[in-house]
PDB file of N, CA and C in Angstrom:
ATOM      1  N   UNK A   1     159.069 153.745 130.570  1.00  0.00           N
ATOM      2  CA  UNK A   1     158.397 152.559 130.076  1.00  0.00           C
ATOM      3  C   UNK A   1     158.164 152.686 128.579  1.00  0.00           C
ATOM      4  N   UNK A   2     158.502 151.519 127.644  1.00  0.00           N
ATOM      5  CA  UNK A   2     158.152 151.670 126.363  1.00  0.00           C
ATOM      6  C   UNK A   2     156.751 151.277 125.794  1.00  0.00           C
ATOM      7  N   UNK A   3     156.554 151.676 125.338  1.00  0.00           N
ATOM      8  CA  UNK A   3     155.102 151.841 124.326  1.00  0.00           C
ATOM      9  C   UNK A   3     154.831 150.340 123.612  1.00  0.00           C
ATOM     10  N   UNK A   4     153.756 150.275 123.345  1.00  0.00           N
ATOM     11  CA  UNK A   4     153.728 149.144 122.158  1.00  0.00           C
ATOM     12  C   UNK A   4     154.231 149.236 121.338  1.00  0.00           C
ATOM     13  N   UNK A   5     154.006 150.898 120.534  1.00  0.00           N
ATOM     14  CA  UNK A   5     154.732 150.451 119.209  1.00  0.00           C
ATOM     15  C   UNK A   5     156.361 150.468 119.200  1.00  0.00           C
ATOM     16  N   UNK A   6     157.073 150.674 120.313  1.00  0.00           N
ATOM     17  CA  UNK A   6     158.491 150.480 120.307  1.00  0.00           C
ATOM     18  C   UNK A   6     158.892 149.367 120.569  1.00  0.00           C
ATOM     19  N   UNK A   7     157.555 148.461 120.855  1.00  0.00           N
ATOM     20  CA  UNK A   7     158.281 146.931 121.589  1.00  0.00           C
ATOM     21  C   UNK A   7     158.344 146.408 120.131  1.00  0.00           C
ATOM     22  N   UNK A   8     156.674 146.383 119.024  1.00  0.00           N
ATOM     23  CA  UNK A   8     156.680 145.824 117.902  1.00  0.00           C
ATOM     24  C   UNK A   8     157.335 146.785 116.733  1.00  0.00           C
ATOM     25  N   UNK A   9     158.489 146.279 116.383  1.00  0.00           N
ATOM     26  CA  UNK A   9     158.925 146.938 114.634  1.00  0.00           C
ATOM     27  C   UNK A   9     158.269 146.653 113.757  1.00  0.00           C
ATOM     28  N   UNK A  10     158.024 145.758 113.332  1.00  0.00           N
ATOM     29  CA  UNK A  10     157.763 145.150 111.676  1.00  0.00           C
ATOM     30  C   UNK A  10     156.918 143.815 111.782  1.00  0.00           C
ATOM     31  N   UNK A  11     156.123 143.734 111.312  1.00  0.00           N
ATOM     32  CA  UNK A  11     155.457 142.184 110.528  1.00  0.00           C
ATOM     33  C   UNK A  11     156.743 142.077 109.903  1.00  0.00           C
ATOM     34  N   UNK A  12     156.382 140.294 109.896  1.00  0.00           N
ATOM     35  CA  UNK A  12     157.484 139.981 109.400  1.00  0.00           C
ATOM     36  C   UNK A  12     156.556 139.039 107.933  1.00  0.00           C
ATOM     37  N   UNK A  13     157.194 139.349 106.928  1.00  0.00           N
ATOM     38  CA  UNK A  13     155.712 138.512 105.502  1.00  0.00           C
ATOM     39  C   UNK A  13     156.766 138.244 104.601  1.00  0.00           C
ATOM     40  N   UNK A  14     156.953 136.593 105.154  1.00  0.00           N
ATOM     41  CA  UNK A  14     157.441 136.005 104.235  1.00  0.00           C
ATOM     42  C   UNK A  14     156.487 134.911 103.843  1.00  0.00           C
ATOM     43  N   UNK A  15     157.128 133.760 102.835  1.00  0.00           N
ATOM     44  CA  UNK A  15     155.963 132.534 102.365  1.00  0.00           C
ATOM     45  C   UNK A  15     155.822 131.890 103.506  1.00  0.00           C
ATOM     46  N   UNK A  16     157.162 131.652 104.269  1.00  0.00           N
ATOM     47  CA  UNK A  16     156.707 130.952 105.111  1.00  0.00           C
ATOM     48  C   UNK A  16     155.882 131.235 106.236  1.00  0.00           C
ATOM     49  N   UNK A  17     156.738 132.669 106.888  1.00  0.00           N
ATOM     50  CA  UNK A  17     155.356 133.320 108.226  1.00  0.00           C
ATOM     51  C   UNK A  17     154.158 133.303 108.098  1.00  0.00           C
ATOM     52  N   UNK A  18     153.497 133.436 106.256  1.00  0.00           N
ATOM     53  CA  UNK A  18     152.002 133.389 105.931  1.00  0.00           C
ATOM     54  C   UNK A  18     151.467 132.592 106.096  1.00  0.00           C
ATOM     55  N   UNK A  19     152.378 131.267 105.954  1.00  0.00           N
ATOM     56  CA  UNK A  19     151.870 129.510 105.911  1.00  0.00           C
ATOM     57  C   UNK A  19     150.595 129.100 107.473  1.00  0.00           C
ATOM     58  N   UNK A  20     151.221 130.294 108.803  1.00  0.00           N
ATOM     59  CA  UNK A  20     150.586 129.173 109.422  1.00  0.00           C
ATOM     60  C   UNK A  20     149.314 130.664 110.342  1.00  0.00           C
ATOM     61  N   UNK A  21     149.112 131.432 109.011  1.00  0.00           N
ATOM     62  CA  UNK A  21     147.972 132.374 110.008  1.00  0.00           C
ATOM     63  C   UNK A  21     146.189 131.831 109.386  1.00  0.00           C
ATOM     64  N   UNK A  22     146.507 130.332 109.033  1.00  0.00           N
ATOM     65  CA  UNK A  22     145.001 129.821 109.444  1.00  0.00           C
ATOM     66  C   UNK A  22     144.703 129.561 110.260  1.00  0.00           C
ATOM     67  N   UNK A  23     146.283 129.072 111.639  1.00  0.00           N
ATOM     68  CA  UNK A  23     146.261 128.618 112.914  1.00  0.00           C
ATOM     69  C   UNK A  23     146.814 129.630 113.902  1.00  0.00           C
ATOM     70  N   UNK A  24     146.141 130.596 113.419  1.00  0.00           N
ATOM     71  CA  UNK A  24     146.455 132.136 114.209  1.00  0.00           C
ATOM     72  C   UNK A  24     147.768 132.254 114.707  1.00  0.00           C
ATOM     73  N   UNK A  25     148.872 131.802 113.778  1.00  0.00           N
ATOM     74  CA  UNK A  25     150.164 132.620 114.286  1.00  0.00           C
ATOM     75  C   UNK A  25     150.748 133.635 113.330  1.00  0.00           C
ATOM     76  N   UNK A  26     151.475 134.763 113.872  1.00  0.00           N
ATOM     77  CA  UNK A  26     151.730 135.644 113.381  1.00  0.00           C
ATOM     78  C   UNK A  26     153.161 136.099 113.645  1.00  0.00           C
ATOM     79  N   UNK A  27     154.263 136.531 112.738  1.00  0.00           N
ATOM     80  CA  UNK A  27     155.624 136.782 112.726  1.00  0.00           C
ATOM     81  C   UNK A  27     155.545 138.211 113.114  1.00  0.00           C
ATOM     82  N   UNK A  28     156.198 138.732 113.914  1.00  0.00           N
ATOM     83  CA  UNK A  28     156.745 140.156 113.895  1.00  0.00           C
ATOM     84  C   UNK A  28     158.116 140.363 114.500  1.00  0.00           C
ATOM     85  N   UNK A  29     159.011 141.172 113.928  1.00  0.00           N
ATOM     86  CA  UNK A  29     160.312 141.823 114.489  1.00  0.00           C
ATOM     87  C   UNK A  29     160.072 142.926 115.692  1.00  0.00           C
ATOM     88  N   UNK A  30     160.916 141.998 116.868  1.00  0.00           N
ATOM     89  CA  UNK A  30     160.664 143.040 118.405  1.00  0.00           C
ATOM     90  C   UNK A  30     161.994 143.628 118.544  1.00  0.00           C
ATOM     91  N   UNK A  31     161.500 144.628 119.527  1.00  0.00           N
ATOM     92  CA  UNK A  31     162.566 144.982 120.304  1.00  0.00           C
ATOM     93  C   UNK A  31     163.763 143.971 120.869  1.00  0.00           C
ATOM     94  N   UNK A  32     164.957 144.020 120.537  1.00  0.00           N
ATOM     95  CA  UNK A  32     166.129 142.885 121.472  1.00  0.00           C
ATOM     96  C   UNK A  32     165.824 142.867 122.764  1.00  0.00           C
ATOM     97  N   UNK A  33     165.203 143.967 123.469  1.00  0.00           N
ATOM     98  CA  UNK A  33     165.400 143.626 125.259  1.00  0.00           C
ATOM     99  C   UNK A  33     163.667 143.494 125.642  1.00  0.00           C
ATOM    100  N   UNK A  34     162.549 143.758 124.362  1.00  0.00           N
ATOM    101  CA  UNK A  34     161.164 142.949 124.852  1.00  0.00           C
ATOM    102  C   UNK A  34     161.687 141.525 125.660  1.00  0.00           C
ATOM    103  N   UNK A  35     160.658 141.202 126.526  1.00  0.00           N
ATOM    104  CA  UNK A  35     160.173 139.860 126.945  1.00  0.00           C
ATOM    105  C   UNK A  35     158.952 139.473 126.183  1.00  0.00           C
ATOM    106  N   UNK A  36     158.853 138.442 126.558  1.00  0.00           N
ATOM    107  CA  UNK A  36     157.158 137.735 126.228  1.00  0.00           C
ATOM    108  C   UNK A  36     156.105 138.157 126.468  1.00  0.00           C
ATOM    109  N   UNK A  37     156.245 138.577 127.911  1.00  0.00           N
ATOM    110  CA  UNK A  37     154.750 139.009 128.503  1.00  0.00           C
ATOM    111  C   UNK A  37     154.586 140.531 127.889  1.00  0.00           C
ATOM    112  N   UNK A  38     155.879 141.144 127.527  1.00  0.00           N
ATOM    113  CA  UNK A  38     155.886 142.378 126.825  1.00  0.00           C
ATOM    114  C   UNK A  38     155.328 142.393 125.523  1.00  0.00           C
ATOM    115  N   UNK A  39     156.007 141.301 125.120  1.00  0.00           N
ATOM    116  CA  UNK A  39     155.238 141.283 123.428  1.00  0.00           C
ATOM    117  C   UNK A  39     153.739 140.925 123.714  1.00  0.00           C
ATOM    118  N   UNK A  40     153.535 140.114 124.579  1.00  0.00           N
ATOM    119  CA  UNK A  40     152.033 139.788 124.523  1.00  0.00           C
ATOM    120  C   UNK A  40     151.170 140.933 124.905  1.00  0.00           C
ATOM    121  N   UNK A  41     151.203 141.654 125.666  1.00  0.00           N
ATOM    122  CA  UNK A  41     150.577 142.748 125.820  1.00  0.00           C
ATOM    123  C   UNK A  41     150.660 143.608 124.988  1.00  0.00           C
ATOM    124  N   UNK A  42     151.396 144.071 124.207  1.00  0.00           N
ATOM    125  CA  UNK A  42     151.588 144.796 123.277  1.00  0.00           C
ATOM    126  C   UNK A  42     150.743 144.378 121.641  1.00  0.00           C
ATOM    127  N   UNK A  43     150.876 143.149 121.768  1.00  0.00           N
ATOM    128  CA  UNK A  43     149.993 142.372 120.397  1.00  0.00           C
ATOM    129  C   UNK A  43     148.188 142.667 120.912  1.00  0.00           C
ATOM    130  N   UNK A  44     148.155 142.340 122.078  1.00  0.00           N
ATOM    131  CA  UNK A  44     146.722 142.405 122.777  1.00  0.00           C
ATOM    132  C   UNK A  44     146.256 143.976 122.987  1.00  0.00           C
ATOM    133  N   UNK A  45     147.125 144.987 122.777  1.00  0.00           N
ATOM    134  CA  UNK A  45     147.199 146.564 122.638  1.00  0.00           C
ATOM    135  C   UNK A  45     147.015 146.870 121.437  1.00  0.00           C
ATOM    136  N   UNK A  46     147.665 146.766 120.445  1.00  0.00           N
ATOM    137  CA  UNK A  46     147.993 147.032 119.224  1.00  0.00           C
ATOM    138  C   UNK A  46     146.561 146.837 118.618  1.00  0.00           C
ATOM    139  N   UNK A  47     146.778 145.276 118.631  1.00  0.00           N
ATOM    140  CA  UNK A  47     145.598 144.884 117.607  1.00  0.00           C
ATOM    141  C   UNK A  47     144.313 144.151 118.176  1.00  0.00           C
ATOM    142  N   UNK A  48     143.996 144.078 119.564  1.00  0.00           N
ATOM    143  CA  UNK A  48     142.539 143.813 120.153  1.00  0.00           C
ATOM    144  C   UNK A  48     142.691 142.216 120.088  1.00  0.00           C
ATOM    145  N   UNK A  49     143.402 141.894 120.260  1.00  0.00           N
ATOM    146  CA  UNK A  49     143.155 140.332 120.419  1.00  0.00           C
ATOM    147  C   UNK A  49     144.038 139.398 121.422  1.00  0.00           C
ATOM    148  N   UNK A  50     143.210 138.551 121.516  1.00  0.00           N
ATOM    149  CA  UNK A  50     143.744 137.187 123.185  1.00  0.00           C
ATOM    150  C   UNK A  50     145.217 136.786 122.685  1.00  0.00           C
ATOM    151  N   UNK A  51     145.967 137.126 122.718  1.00  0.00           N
ATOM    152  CA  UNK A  51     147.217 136.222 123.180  1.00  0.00           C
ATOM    153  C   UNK A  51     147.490 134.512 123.875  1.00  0.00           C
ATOM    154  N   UNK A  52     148.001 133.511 123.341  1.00  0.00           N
ATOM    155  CA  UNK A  52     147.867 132.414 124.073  1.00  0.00           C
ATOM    156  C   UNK A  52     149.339 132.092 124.070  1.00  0.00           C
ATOM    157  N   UNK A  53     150.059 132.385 123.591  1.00  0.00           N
ATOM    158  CA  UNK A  53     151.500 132.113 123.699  1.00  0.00           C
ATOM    159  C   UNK A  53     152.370 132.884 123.016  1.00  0.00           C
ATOM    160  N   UNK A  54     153.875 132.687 122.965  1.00  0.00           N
ATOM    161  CA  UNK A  54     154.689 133.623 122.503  1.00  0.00           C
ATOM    162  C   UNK A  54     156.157 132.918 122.316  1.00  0.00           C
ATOM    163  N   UNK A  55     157.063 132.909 121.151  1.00  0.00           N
ATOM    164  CA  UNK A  55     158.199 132.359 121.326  1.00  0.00           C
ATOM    165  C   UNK A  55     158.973 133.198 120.403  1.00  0.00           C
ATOM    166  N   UNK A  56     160.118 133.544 120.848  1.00  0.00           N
ATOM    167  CA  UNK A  56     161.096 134.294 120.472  1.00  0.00           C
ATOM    168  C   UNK A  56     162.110 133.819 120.453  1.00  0.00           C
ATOM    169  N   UNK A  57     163.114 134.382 119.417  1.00  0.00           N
ATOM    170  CA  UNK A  57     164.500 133.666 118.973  1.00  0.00           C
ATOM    171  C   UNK A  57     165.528 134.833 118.133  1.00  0.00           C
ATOM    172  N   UNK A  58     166.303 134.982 118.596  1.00  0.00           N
ATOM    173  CA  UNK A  58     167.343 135.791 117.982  1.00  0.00           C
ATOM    174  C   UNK A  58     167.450 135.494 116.507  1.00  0.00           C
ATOM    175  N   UNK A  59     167.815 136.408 115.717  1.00  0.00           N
ATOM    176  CA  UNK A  59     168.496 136.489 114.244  1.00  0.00           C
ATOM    177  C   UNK A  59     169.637 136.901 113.802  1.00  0.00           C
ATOM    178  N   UNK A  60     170.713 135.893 113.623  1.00  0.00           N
ATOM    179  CA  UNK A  60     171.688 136.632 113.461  1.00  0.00           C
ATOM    180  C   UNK A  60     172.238 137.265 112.144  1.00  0.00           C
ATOM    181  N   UNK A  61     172.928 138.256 111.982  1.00  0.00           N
ATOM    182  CA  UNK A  61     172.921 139.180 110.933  1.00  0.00           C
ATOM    183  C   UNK A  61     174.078 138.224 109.922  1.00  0.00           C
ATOM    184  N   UNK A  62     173.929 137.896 108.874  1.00  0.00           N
ATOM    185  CA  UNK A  62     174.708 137.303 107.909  1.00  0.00           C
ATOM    186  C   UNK A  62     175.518 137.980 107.349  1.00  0.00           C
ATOM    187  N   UNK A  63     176.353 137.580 106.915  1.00  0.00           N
ATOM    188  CA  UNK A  63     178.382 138.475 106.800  1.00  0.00           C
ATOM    189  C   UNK A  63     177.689 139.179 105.236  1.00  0.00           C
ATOM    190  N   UNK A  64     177.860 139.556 104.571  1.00  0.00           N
ATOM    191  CA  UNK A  64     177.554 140.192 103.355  1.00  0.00           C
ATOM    192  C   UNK A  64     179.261 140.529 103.026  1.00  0.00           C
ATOM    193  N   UNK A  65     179.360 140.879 101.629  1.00  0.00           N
ATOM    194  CA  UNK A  65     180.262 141.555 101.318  1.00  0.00           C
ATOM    195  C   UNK A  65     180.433 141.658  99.821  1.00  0.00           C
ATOM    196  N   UNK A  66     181.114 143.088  99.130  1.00  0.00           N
ATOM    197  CA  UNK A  66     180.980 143.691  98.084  1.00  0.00           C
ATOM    198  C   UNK A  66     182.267 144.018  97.523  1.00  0.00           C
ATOM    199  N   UNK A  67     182.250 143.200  96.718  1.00  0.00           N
ATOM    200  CA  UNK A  67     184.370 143.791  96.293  1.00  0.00           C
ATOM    201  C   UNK A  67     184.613 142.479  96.928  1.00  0.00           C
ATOM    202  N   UNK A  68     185.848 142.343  97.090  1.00  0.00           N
ATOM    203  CA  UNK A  68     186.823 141.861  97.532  1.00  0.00           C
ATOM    204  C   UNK A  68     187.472 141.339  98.881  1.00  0.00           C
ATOM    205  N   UNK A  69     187.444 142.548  99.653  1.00  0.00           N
ATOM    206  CA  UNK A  69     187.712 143.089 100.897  1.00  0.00           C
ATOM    207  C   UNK A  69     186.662 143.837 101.827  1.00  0.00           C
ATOM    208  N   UNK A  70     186.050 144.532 101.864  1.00  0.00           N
ATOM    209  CA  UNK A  70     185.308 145.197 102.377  1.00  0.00           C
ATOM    210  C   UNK A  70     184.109 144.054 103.081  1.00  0.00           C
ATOM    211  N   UNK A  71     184.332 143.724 104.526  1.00  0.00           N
ATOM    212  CA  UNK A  71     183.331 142.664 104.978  1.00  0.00           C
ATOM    213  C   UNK A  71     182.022 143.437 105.715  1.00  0.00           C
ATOM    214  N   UNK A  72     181.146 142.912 105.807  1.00  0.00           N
ATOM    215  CA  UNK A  72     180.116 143.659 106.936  1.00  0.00           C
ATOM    216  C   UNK A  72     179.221 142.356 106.894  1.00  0.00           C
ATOM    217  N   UNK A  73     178.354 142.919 107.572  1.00  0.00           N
ATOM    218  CA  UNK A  73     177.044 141.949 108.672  1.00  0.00           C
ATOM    219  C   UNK A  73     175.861 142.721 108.512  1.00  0.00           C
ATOM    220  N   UNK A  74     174.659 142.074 108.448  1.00  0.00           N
ATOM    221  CA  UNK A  74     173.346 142.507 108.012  1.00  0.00           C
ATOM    222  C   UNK A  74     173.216 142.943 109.627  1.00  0.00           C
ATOM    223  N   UNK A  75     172.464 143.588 109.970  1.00  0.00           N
ATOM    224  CA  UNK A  75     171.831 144.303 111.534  1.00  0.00           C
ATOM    225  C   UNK A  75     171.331 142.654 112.153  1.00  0.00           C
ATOM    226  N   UNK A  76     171.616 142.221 113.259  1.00  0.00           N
ATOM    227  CA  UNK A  76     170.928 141.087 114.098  1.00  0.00           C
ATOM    228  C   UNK A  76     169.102 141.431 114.748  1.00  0.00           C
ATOM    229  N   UNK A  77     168.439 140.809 114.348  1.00  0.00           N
ATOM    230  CA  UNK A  77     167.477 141.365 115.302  1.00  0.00           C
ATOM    231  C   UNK A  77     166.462 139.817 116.121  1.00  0.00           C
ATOM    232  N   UNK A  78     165.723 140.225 116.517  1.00  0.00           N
ATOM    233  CA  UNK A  78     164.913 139.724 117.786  1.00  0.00           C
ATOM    234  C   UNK A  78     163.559 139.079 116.616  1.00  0.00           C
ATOM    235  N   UNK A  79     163.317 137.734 116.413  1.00  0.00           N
ATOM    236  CA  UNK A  79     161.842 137.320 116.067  1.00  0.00           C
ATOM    237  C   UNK A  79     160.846 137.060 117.229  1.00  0.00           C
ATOM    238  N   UNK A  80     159.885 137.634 116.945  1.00  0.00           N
ATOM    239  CA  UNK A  80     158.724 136.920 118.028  1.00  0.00           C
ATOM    240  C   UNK A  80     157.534 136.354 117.375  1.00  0.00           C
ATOM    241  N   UNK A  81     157.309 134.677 117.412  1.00  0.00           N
ATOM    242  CA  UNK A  81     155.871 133.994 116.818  1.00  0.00           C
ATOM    243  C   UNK A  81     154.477 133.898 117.724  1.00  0.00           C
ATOM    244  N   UNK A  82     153.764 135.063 117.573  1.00  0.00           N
ATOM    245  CA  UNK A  82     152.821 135.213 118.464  1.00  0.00           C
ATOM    246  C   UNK A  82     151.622 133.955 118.167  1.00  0.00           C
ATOM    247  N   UNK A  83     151.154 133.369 119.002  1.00  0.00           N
ATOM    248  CA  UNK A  83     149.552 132.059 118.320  1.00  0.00           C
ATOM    249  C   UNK A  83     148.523 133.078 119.546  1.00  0.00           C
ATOM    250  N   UNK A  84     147.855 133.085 118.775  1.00  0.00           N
ATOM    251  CA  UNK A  84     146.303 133.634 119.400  1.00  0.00           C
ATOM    252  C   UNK A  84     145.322 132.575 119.905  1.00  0.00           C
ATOM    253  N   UNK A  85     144.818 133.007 120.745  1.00  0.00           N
ATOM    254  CA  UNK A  85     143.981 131.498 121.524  1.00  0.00           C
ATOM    255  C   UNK A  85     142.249 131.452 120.380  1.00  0.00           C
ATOM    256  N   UNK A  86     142.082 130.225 120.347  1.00  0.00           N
ATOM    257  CA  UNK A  86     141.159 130.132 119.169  1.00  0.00           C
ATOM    258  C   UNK A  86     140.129 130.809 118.526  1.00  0.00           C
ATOM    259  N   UNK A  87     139.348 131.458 120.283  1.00  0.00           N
ATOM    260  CA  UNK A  87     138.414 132.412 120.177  1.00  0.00           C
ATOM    261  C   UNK A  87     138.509 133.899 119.296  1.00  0.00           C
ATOM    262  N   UNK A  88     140.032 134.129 119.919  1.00  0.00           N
ATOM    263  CA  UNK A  88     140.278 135.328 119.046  1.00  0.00           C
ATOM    264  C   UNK A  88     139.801 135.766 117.873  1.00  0.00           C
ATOM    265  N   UNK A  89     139.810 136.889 117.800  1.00  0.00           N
ATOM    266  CA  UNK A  89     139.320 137.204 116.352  1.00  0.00           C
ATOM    267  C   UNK A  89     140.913 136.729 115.715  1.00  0.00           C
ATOM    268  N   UNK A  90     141.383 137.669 114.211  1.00  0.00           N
ATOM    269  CA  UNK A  90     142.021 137.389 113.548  1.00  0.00           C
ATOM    270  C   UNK A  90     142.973 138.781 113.331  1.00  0.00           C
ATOM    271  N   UNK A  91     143.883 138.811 113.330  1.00  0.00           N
ATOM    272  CA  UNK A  91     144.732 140.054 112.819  1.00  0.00           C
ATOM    273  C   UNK A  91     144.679 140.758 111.163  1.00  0.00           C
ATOM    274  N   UNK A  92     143.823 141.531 111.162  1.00  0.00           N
ATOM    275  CA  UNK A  92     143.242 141.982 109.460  1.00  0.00           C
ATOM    276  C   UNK A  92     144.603 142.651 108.966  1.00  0.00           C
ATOM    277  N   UNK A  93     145.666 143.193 109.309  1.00  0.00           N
ATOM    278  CA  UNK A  93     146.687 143.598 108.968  1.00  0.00           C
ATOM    279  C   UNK A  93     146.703 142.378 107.761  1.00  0.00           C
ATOM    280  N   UNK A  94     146.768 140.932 108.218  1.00  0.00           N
ATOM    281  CA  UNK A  94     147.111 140.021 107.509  1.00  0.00           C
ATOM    282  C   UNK A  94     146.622 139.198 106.434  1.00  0.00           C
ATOM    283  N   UNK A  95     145.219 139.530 106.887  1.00  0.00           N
ATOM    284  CA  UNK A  95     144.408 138.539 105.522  1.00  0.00           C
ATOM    285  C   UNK A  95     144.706 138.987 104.324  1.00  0.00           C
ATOM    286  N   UNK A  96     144.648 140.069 103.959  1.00  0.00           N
ATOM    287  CA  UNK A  96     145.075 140.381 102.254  1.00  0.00           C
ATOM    288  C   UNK A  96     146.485 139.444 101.629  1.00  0.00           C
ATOM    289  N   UNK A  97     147.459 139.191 102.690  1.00  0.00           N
ATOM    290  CA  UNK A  97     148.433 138.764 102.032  1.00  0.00           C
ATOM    291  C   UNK A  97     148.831 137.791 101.527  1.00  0.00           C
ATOM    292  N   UNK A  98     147.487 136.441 101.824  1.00  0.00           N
ATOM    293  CA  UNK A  98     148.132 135.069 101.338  1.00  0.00           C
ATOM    294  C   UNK A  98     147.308 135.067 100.027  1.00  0.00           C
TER     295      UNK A  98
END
């Protein structure tokens, strides 16, 4: 069985992911084979707070290339947009950043 912290990789902190944590949602990069109820438990582990929903969506890795010839692809990974149910407290990882 995997751990929390193997389900969650990374916050994800861009302008836009910051835009909507007045309405308690929060970006993080999961595991490809997490589920929902996985990420949700794991957010409710991690960081002490209610979970109210969860939506996830693949990323696909964009072609890059250097020279001429030489093609490659950025790594694909897994987004998950966690919303916290209102009561919740707030994820402090995040307030410093907007």
């Amino acid at each position: 069985m995997k751990s929390s912290y193997d389900i969650l990789i990374r916050p994800v902190i861009t302008e836009q992911s910051m835009e909507h944590n007045d309405i308690k949602k929060y970006v993080f990069e999961v595991a490809k084979d997490a589920n929902k109820i996985e990420i949700a438990k794991a957010v409710e582990e991690v960081f002490g707070v209610e979970v109210e929903k969860v939506t996830t969506l693949h990323v696909k890795g964009k072609e890059k290339r250097i020279g001429a010839n030489p093609k490659g692809r950025t790594a694909s990974w897994k987004k998950a947009v966690v919303r916290l149910t209102p009561k919740s407290k707030t994820i402090e990882f995040f307030e410093g950043m907007v």
